[in-house]
N, C-alpha and C. Protein backbone atom coordinates (compact mmCIF):
# COMPACT_ATOMS: atom_id res chain seq x y z
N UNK A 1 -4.97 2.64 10.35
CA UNK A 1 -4.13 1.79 9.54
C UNK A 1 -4.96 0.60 9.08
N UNK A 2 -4.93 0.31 7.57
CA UNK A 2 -5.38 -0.77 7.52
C UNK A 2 -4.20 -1.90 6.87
N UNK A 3 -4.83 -3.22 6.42
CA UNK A 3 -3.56 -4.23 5.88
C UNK A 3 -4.34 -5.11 5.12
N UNK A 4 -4.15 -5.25 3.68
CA UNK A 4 -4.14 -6.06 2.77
C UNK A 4 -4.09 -7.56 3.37
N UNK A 5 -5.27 -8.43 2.66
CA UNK A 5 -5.67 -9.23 3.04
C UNK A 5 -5.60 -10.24 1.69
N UNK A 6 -4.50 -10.72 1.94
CA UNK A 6 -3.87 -11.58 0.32
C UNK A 6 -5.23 -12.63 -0.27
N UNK A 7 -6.74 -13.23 0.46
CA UNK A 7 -7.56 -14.22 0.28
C UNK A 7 -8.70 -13.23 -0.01
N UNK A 8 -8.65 -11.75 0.06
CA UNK A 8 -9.87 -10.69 0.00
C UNK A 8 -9.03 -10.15 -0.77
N UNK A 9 -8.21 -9.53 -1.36
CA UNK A 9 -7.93 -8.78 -2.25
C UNK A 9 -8.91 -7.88 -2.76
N UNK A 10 -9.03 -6.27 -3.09
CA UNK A 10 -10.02 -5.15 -3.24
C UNK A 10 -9.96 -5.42 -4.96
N UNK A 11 -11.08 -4.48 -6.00
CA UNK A 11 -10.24 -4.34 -7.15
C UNK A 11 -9.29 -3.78 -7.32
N UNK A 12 -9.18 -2.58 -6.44
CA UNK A 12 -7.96 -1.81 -6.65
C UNK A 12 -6.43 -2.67 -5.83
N UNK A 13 -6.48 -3.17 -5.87
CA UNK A 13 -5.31 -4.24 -4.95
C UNK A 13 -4.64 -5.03 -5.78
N UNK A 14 -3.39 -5.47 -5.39
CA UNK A 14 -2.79 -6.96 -5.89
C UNK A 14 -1.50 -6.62 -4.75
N UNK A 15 -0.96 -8.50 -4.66
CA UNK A 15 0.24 -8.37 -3.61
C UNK A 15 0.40 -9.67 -4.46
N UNK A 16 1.91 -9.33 -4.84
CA UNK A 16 2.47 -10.43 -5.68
C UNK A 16 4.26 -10.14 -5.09
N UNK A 17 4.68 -11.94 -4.31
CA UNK A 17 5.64 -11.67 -3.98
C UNK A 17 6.20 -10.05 -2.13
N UNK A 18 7.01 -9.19 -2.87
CA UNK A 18 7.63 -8.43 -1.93
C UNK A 18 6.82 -6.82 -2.58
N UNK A 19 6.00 -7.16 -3.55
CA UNK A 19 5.73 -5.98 -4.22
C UNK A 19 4.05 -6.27 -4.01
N UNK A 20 3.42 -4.77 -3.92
CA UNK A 20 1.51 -4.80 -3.76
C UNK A 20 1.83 -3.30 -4.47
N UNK A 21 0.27 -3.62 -5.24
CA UNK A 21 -0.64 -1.78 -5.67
C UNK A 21 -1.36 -1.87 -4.55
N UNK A 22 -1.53 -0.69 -4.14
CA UNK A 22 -2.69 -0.24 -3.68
C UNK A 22 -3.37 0.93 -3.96
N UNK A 23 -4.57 1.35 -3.10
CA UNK A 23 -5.14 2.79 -3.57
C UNK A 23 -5.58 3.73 -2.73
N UNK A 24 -4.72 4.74 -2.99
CA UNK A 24 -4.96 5.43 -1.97
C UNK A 24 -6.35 5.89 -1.07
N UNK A 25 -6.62 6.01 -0.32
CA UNK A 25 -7.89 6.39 0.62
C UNK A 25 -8.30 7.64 0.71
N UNK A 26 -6.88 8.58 0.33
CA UNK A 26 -7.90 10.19 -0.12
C UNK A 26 -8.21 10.28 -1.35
N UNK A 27 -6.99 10.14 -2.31
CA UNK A 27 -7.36 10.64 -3.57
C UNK A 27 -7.74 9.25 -4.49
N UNK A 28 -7.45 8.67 -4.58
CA UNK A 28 -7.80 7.11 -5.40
C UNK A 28 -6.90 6.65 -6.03
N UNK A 29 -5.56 7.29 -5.89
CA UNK A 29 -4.50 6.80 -6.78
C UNK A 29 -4.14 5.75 -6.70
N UNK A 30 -3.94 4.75 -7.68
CA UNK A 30 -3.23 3.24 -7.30
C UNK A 30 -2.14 3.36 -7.67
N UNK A 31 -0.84 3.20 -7.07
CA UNK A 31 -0.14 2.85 -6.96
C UNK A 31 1.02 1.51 -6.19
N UNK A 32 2.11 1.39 -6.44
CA UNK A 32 2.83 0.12 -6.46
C UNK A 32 4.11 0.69 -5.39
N UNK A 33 4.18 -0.08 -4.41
CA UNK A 33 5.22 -0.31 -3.41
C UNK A 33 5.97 -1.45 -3.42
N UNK A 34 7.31 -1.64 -2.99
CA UNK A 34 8.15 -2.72 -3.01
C UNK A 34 8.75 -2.66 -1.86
N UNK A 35 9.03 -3.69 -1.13
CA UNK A 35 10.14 -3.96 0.16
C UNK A 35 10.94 -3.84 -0.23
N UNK A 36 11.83 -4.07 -1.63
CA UNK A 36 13.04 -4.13 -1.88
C UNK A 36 13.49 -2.96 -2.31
N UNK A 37 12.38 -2.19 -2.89
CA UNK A 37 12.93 -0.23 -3.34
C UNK A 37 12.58 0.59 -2.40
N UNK A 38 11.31 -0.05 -1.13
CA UNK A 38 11.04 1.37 -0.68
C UNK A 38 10.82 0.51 1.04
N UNK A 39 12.24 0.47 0.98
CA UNK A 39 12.11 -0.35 2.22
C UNK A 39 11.72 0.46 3.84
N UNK A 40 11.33 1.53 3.65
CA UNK A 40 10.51 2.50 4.74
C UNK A 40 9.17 3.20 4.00
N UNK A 41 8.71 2.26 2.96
CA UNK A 41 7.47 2.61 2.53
C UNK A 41 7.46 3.65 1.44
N UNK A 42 6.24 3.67 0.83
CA UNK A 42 5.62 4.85 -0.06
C UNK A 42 4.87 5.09 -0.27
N UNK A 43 5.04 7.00 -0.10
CA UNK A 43 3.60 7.69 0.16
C UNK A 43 3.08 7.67 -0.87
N UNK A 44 1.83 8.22 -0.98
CA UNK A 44 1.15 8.10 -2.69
C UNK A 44 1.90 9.62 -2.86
N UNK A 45 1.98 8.89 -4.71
CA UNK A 45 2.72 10.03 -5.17
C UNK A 45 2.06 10.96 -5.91
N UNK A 46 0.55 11.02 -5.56
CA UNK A 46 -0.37 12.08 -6.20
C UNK A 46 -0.41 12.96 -5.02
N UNK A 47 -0.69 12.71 -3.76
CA UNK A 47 -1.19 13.63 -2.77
C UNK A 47 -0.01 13.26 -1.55
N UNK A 48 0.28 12.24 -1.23
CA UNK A 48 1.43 12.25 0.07
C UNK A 48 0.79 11.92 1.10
N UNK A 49 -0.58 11.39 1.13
CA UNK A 49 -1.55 11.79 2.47
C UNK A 49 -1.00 10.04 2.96
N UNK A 50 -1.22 9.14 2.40
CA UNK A 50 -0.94 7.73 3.02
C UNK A 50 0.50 7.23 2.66
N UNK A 51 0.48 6.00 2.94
CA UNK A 51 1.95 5.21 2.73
C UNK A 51 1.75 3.74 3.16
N UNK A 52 1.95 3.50 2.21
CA UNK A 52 2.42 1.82 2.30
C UNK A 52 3.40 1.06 2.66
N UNK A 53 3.44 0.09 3.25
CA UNK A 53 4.54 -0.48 4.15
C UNK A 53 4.81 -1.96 3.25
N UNK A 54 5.49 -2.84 2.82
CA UNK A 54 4.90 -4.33 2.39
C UNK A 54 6.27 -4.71 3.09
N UNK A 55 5.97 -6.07 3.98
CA UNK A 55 6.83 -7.04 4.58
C UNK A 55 6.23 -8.34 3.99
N UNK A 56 7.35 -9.06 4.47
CA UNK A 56 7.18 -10.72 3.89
C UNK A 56 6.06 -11.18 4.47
N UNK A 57 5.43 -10.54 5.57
CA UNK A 57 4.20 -10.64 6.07
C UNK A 57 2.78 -10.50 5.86
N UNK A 58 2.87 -9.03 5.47
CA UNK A 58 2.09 -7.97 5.36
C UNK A 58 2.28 -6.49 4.37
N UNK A 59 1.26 -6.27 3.97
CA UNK A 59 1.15 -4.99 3.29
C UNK A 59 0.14 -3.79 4.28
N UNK A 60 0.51 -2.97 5.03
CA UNK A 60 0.07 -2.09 5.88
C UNK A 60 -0.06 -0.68 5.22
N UNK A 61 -1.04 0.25 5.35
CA UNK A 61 -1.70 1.15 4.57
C UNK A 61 -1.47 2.46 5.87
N UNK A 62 -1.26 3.66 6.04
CA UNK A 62 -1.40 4.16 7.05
C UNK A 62 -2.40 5.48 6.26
N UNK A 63 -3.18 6.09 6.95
CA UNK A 63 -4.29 6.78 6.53
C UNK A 63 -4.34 8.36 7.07
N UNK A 64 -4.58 9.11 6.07
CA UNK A 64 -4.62 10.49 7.25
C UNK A 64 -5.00 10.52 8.58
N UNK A 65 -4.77 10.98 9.23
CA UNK A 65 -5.81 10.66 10.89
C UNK A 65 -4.88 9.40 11.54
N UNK A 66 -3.89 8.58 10.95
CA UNK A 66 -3.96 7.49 11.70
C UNK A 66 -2.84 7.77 12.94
């Protein structure tokens, strides 16, 4: 598992608010998660292999293998 780091931000990244892109770790897809639509996360919707979590806290990444 990894977690978005709002002061390091990747290129493939942004966390604005309750909503972050991220990119996936198998296939490279970037895609966009929300606390408020996908409030148990979302997998990437190219392959399914990861999933993103975003709290008022944190944006958490979970990875094949994890």
């Amino acid at each position: 598992m990894r977690y978005l780091d709002k002061a390091a931000l990747g290129h493939h990244e942004d966390w604005y608010g309750t909503n972050a892109a991220v990119s996936c770790s198998s296939c490279g897809k970037v895609f966009i998660v929300s606390a408020t639509l996908h409030r148990k996360g979302r997998k990437c919707p190219a392959c399914g292999l990861c999933t993103a979590i975003v709290t008022k806290q944190q944006v958490s990444i979970t990875e094949p293998g994890d």
